[in-house]
N, C-alpha and C. Protein backbone atom coordinates (compact mmCIF):
# COMPACT_ATOMS: atom_id res chain seq x y z
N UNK A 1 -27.99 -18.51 13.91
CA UNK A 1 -26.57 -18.47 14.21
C UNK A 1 -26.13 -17.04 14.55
N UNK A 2 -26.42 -16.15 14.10
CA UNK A 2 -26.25 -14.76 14.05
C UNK A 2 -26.46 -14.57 15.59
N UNK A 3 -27.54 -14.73 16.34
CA UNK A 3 -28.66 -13.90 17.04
C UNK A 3 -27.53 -14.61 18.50
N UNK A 4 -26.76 -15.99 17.90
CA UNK A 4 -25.70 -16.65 18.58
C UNK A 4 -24.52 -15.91 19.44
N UNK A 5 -24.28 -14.73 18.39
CA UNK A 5 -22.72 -14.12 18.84
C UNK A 5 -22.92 -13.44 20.07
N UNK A 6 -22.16 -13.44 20.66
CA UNK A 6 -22.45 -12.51 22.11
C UNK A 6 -21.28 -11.01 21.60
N UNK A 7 -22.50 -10.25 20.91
CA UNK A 7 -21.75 -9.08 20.58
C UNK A 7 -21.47 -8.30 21.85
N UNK A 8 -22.02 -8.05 22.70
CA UNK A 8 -21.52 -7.35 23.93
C UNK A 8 -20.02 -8.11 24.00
N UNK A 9 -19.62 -8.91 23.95
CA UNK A 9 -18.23 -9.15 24.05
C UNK A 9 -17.35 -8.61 22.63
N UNK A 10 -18.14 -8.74 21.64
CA UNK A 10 -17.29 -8.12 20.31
C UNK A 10 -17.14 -6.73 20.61
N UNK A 11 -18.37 -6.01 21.26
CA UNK A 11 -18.16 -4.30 21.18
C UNK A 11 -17.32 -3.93 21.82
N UNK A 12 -16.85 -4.67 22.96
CA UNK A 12 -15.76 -4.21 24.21
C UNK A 12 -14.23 -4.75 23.84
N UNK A 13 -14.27 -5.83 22.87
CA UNK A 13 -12.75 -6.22 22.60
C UNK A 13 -11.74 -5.13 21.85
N UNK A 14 -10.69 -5.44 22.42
CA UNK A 14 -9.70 -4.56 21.54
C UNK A 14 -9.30 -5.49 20.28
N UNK A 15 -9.87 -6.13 20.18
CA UNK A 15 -9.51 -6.90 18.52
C UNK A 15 -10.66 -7.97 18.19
N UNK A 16 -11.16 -8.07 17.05
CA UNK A 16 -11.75 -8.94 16.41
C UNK A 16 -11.01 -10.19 15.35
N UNK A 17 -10.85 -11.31 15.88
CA UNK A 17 -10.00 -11.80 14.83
C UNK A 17 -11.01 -13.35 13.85
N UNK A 18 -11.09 -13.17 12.73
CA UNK A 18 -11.80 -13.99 12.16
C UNK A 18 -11.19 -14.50 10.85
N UNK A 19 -11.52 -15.95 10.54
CA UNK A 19 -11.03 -16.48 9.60
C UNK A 19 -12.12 -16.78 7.94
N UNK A 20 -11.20 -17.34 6.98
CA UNK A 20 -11.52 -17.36 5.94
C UNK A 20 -12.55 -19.28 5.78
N UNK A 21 -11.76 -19.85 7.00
CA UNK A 21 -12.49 -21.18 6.71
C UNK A 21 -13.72 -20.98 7.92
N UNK A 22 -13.86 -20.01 8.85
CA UNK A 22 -15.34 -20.02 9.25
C UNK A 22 -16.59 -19.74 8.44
N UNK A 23 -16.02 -18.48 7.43
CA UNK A 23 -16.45 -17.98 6.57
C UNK A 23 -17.37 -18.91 5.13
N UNK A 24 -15.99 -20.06 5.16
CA UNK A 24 -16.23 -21.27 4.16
C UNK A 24 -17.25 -22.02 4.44
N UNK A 25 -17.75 -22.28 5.70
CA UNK A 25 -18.29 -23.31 5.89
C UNK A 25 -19.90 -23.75 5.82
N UNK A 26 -20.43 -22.60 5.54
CA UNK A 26 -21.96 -22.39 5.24
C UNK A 26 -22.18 -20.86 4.89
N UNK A 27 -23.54 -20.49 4.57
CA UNK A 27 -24.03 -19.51 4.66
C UNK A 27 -24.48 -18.53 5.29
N UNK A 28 -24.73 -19.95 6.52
CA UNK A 28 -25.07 -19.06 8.01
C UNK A 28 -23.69 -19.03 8.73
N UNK A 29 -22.77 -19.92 8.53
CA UNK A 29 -21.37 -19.21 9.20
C UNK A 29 -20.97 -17.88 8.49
N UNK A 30 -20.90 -17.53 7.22
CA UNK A 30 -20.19 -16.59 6.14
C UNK A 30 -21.20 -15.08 6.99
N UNK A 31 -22.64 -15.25 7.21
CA UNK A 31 -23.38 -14.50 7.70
C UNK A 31 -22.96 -13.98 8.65
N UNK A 32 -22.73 -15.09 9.79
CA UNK A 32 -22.28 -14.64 10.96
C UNK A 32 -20.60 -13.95 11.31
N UNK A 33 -20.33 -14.36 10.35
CA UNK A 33 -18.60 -13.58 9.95
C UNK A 33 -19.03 -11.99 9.69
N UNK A 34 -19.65 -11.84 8.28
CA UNK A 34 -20.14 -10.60 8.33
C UNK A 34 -20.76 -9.71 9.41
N UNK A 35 -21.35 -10.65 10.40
CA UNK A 35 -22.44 -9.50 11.17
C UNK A 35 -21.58 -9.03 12.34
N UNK A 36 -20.34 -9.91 12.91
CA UNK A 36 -19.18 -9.87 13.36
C UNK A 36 -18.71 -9.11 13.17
N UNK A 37 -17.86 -8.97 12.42
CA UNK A 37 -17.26 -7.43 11.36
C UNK A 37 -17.89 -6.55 11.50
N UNK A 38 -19.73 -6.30 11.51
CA UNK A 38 -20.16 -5.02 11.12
C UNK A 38 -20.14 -4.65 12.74
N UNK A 39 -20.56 -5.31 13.45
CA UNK A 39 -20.46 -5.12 14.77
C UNK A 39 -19.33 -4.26 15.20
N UNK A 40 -18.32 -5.21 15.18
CA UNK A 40 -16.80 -4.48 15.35
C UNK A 40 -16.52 -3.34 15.16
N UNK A 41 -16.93 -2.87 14.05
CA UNK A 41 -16.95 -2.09 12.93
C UNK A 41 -17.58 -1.00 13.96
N UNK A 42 -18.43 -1.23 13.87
CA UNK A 42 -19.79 -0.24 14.21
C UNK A 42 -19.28 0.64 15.96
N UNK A 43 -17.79 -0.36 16.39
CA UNK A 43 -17.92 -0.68 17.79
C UNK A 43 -16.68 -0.14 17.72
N UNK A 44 -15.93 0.30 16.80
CA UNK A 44 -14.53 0.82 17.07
C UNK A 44 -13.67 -0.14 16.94
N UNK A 45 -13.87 -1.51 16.98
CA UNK A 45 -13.08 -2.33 17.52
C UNK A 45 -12.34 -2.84 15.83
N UNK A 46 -10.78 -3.36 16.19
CA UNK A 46 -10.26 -3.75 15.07
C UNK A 46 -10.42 -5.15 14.76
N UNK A 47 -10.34 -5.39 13.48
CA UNK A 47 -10.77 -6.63 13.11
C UNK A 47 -9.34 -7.22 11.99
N UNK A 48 -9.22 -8.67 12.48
CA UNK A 48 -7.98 -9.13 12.17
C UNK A 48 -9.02 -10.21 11.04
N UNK A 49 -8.02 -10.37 10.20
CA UNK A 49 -8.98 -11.62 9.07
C UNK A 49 -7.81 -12.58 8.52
N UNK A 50 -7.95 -13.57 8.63
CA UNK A 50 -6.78 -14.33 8.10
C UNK A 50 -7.66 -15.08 6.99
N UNK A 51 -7.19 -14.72 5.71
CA UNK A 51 -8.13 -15.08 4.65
C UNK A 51 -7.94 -17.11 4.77
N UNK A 52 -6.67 -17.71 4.69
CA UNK A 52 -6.31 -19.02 5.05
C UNK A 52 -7.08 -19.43 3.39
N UNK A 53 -6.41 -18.62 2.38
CA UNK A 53 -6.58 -18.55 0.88
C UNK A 53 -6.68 -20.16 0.89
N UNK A 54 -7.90 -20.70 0.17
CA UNK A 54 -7.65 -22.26 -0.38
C UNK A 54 -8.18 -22.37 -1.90
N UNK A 55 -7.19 -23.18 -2.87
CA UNK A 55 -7.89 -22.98 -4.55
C UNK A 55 -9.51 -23.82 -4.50
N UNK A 56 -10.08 -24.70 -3.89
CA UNK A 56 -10.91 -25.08 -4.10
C UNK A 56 -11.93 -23.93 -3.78
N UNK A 57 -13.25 -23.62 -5.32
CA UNK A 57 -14.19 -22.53 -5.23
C UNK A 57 -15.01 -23.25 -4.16
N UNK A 58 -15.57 -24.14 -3.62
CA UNK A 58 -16.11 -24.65 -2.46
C UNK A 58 -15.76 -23.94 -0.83
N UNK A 59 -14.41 -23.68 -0.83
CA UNK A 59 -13.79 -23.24 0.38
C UNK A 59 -14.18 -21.91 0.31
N UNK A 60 -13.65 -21.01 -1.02
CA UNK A 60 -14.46 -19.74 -0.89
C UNK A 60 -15.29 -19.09 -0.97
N UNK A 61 -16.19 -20.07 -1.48
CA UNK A 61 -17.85 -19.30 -1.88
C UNK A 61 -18.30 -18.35 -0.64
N UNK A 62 -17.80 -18.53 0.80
CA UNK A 62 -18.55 -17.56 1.37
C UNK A 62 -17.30 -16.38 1.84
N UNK A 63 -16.64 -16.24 1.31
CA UNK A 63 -15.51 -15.29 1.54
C UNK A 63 -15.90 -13.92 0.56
N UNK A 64 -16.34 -14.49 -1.00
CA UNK A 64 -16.08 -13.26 -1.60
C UNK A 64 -16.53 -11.85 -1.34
N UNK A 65 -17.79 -11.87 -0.43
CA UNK A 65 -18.20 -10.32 -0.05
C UNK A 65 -17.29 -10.11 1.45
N UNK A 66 -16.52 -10.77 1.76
CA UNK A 66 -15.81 -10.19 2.67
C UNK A 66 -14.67 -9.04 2.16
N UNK A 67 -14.20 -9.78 0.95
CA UNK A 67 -13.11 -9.47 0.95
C UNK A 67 -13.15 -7.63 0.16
N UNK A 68 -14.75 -7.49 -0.33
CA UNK A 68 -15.06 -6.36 -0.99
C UNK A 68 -16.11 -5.15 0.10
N UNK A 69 -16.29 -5.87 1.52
CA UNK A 69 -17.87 -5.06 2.00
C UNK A 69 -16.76 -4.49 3.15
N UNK A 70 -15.41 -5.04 3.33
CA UNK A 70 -14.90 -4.72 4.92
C UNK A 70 -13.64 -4.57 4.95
N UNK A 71 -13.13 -3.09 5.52
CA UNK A 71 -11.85 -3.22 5.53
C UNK A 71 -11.24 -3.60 6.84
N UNK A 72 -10.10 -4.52 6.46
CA UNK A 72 -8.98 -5.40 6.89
C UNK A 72 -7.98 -4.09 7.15
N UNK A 73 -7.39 -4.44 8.46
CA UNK A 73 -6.69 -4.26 9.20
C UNK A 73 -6.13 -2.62 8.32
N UNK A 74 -7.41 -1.46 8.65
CA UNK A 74 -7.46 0.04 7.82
C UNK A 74 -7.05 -0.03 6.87
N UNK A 75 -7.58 -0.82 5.75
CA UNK A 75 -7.81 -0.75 4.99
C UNK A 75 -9.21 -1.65 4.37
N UNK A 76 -9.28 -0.81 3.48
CA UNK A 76 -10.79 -1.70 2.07
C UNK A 76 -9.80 -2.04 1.25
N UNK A 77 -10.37 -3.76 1.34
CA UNK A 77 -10.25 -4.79 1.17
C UNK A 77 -10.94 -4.75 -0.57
N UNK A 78 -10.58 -5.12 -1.73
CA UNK A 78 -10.94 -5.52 -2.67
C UNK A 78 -10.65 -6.15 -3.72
N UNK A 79 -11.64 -7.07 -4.66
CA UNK A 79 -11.30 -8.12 -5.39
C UNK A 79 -10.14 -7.46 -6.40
C-alpha cells in the first residue's frame, strides 16, 4: 500500500490533507498515513489532519502514533 502513494505528487503539493478514519482502517492504511506525512514533511509541504475523533477504541487504534510522531498544522501534536 505504501509503495501505492504517488509521492511525487505529495512533494509538489501546497497542502497535504489526511484523515483520522483512513488512518482507522487497517494497519497498512495507518502506515500509509504516516509515510504520507513523513513525505510531506520531508517535502516542505503542509499537512492538514482532521482527526474525525470517534469513542469506539476500534476506530482509533491506528491514529495513536499520529497524534504523538507529527506535527499538525506547526505544531507537535501530543497525547
Amino acid at each position: 500500500m505504501v509503495g501505492d502513494l504517488p509521492t511525487a505528487h505529495i512533494e509538489v503539493s501546497s497542502l497535504l490533507h489526511v484523515t483520522g478514519i483512513t488512518a482507522g482502517i487497517s494497519a497498512a492504511t495507518a502506515e500509509a498515513v504516516h509515510f504520507a506525512i513523513a513525505v510531506a514533511r520531508d517535502a516542505g509541504v503542509p499537512v492538514s489532519f482532521d482527526l474525525n475523533y470517534r469513542s469506539h477504541s476500534e476506530a482509533r487504534a491506528g491514529r495513536g502514533g499520529l497524534r504523538t510522531h507529527h506535527r499538525v498544522g506547526g505544531y507537535r501534536v501530543r497525547r
